[in-house]
N, C-alpha and C. Protein backbone atom coordinates (compact mmCIF):
# COMPACT_ATOMS: atom_id res chain seq x y z
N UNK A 1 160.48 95.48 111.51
CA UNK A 1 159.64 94.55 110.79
C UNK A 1 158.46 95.32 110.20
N UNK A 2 157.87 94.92 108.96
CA UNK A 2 157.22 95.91 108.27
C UNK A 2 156.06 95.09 108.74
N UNK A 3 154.75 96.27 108.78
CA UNK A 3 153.44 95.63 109.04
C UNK A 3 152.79 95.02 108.28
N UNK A 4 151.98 94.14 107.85
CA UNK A 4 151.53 93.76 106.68
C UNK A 4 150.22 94.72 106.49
N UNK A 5 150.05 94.78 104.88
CA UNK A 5 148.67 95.12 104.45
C UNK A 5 147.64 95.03 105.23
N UNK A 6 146.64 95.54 105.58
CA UNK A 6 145.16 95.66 106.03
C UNK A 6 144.22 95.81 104.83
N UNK A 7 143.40 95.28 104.72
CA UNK A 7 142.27 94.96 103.50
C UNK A 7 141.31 95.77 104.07
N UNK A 8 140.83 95.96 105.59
CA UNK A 8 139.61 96.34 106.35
C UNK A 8 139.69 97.45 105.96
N UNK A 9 138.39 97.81 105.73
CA UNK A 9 137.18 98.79 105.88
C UNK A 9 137.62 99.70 106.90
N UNK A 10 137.80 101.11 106.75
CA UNK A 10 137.60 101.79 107.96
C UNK A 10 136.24 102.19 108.36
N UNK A 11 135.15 102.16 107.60
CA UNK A 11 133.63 102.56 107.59
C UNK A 11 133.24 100.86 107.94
N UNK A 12 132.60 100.30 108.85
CA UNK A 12 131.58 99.12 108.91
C UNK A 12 130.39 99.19 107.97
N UNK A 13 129.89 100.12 107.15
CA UNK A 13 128.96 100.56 106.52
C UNK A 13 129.00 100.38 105.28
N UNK A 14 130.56 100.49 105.06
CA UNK A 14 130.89 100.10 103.53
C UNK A 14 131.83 98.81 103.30
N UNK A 15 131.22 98.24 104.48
CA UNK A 15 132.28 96.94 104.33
C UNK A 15 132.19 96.13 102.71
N UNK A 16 130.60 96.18 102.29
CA UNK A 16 130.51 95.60 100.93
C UNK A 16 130.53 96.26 99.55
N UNK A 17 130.55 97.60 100.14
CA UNK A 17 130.85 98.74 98.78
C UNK A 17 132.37 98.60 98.08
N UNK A 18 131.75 98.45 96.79
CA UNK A 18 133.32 98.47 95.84
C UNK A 18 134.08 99.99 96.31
N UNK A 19 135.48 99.83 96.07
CA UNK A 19 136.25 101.18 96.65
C UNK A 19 135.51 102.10 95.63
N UNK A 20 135.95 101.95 94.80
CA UNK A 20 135.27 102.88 93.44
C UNK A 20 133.57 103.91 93.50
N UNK A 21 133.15 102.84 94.75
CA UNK A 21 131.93 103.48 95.11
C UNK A 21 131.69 104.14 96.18
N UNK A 22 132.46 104.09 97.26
CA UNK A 22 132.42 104.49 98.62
C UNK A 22 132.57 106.12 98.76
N UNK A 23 133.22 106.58 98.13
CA UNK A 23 132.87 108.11 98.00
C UNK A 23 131.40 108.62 97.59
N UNK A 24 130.77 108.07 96.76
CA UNK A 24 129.28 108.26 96.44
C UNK A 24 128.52 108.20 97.59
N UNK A 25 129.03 106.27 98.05
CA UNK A 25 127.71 106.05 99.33
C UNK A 25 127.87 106.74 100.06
N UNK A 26 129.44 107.31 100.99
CA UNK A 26 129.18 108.10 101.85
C UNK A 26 128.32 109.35 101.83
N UNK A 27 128.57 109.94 100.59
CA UNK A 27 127.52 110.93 100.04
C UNK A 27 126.12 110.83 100.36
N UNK A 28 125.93 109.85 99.96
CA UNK A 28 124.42 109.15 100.00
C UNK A 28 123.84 109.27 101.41
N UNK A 29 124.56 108.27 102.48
CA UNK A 29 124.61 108.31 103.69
C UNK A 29 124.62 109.51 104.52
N UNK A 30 125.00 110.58 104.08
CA UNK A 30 125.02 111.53 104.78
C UNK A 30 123.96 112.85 104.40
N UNK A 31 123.11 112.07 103.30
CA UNK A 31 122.03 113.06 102.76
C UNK A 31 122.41 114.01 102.05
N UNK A 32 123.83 114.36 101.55
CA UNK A 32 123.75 115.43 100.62
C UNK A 32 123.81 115.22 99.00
N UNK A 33 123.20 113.51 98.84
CA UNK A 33 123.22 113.89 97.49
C UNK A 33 121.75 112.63 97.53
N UNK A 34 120.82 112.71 96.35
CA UNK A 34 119.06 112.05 96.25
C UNK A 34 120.13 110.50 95.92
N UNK A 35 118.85 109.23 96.30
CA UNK A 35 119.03 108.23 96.51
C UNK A 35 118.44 108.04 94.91
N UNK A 36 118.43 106.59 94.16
CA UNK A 36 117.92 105.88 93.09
C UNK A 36 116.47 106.58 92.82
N UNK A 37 115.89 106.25 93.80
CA UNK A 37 114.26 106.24 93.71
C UNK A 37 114.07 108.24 93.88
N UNK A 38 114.46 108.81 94.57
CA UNK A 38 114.87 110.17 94.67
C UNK A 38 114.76 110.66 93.46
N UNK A 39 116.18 110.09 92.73
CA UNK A 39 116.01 110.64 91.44
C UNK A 39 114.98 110.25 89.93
N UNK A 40 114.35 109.15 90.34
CA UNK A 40 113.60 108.75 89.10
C UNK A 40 112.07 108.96 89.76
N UNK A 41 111.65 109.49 91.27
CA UNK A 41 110.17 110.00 91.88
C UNK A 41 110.53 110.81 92.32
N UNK A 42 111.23 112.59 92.33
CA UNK A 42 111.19 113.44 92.75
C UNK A 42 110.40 113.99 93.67
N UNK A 43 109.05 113.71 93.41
CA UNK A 43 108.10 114.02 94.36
C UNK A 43 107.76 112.79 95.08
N UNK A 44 108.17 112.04 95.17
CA UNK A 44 108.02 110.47 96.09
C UNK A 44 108.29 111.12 97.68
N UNK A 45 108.03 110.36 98.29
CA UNK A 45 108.38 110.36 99.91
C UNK A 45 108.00 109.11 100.46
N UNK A 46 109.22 108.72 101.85
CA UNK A 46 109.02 107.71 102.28
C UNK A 46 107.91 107.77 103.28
N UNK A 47 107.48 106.45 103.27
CA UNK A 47 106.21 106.15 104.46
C UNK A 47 106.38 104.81 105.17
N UNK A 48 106.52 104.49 106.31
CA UNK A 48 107.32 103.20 106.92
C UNK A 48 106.29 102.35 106.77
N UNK A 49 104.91 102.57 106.28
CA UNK A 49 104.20 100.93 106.20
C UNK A 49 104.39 101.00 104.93
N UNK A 50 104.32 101.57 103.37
CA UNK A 50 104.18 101.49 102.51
C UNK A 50 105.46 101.72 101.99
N UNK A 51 106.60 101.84 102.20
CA UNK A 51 107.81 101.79 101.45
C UNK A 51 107.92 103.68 100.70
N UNK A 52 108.13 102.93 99.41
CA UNK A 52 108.54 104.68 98.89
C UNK A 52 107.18 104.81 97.71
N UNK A 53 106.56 106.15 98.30
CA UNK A 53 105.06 106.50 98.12
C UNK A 53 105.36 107.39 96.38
N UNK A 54 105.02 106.79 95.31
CA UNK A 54 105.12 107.77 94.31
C UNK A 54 103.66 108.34 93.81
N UNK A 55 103.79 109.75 93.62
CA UNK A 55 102.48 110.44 92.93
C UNK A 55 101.75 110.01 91.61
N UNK A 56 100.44 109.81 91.40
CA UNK A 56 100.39 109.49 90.38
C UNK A 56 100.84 109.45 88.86
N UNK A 57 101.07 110.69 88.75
CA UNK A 57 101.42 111.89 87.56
C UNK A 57 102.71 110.97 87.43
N UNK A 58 103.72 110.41 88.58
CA UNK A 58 104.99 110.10 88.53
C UNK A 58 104.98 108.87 87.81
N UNK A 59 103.73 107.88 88.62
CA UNK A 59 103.70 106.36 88.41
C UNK A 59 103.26 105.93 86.56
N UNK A 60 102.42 107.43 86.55
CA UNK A 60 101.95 106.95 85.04
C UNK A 60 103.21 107.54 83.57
N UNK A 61 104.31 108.14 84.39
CA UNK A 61 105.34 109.12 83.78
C UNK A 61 105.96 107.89 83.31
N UNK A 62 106.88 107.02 84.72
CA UNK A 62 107.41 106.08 84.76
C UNK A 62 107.09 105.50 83.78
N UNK A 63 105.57 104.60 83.68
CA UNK A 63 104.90 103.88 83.27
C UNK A 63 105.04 103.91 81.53
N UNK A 64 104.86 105.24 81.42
CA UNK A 64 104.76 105.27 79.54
C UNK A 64 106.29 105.42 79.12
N UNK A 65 107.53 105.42 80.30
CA UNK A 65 108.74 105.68 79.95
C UNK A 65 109.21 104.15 79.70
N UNK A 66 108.91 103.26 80.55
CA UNK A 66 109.16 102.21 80.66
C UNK A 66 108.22 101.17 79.22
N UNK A 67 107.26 101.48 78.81
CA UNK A 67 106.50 101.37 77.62
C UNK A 67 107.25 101.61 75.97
N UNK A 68 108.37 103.10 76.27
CA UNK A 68 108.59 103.35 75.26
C UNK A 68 110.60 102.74 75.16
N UNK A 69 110.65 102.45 76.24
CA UNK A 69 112.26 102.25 76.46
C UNK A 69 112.90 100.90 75.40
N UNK A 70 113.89 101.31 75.08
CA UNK A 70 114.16 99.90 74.70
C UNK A 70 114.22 98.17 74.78
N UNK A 71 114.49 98.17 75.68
CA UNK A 71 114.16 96.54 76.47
C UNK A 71 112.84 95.80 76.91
């Protein structure tokens, strides 16, 4: 008798990650590749009361990028 299909997740971690993405997150998850904010505050760092800390130079970078962007 043949087994049926399994849909489950072998990771609990990526139970809600599209398949298409789960090679990335694991990436992600395991620190060898920068997160969202990583890559758009390079010099950012996390701080557990204040979330993710960006440098000024960064916030005002952002700032005139987001000024000149299309939308």
């Amino acid at each position: 008798m043949k087994r049926p299909l399994s849909h489950q997740p072998k990771d609990p971690l990526l139970h809600h990650t599209v398949p298409s993405r789960q090679k990335q997150a694991k990436a992600y998850l395991q620190g060898s590749v920068p997160g969202v904010m990583q890559h758009y505050a390079p010099d950012g760092t996390p701080d557990p009361d204040r979330g993710w800390v960006e440098s000024d130079e960064t916030v005002h970078r952002l700032a005139h990028w987001r000024e000149d962007s299309a939308y």
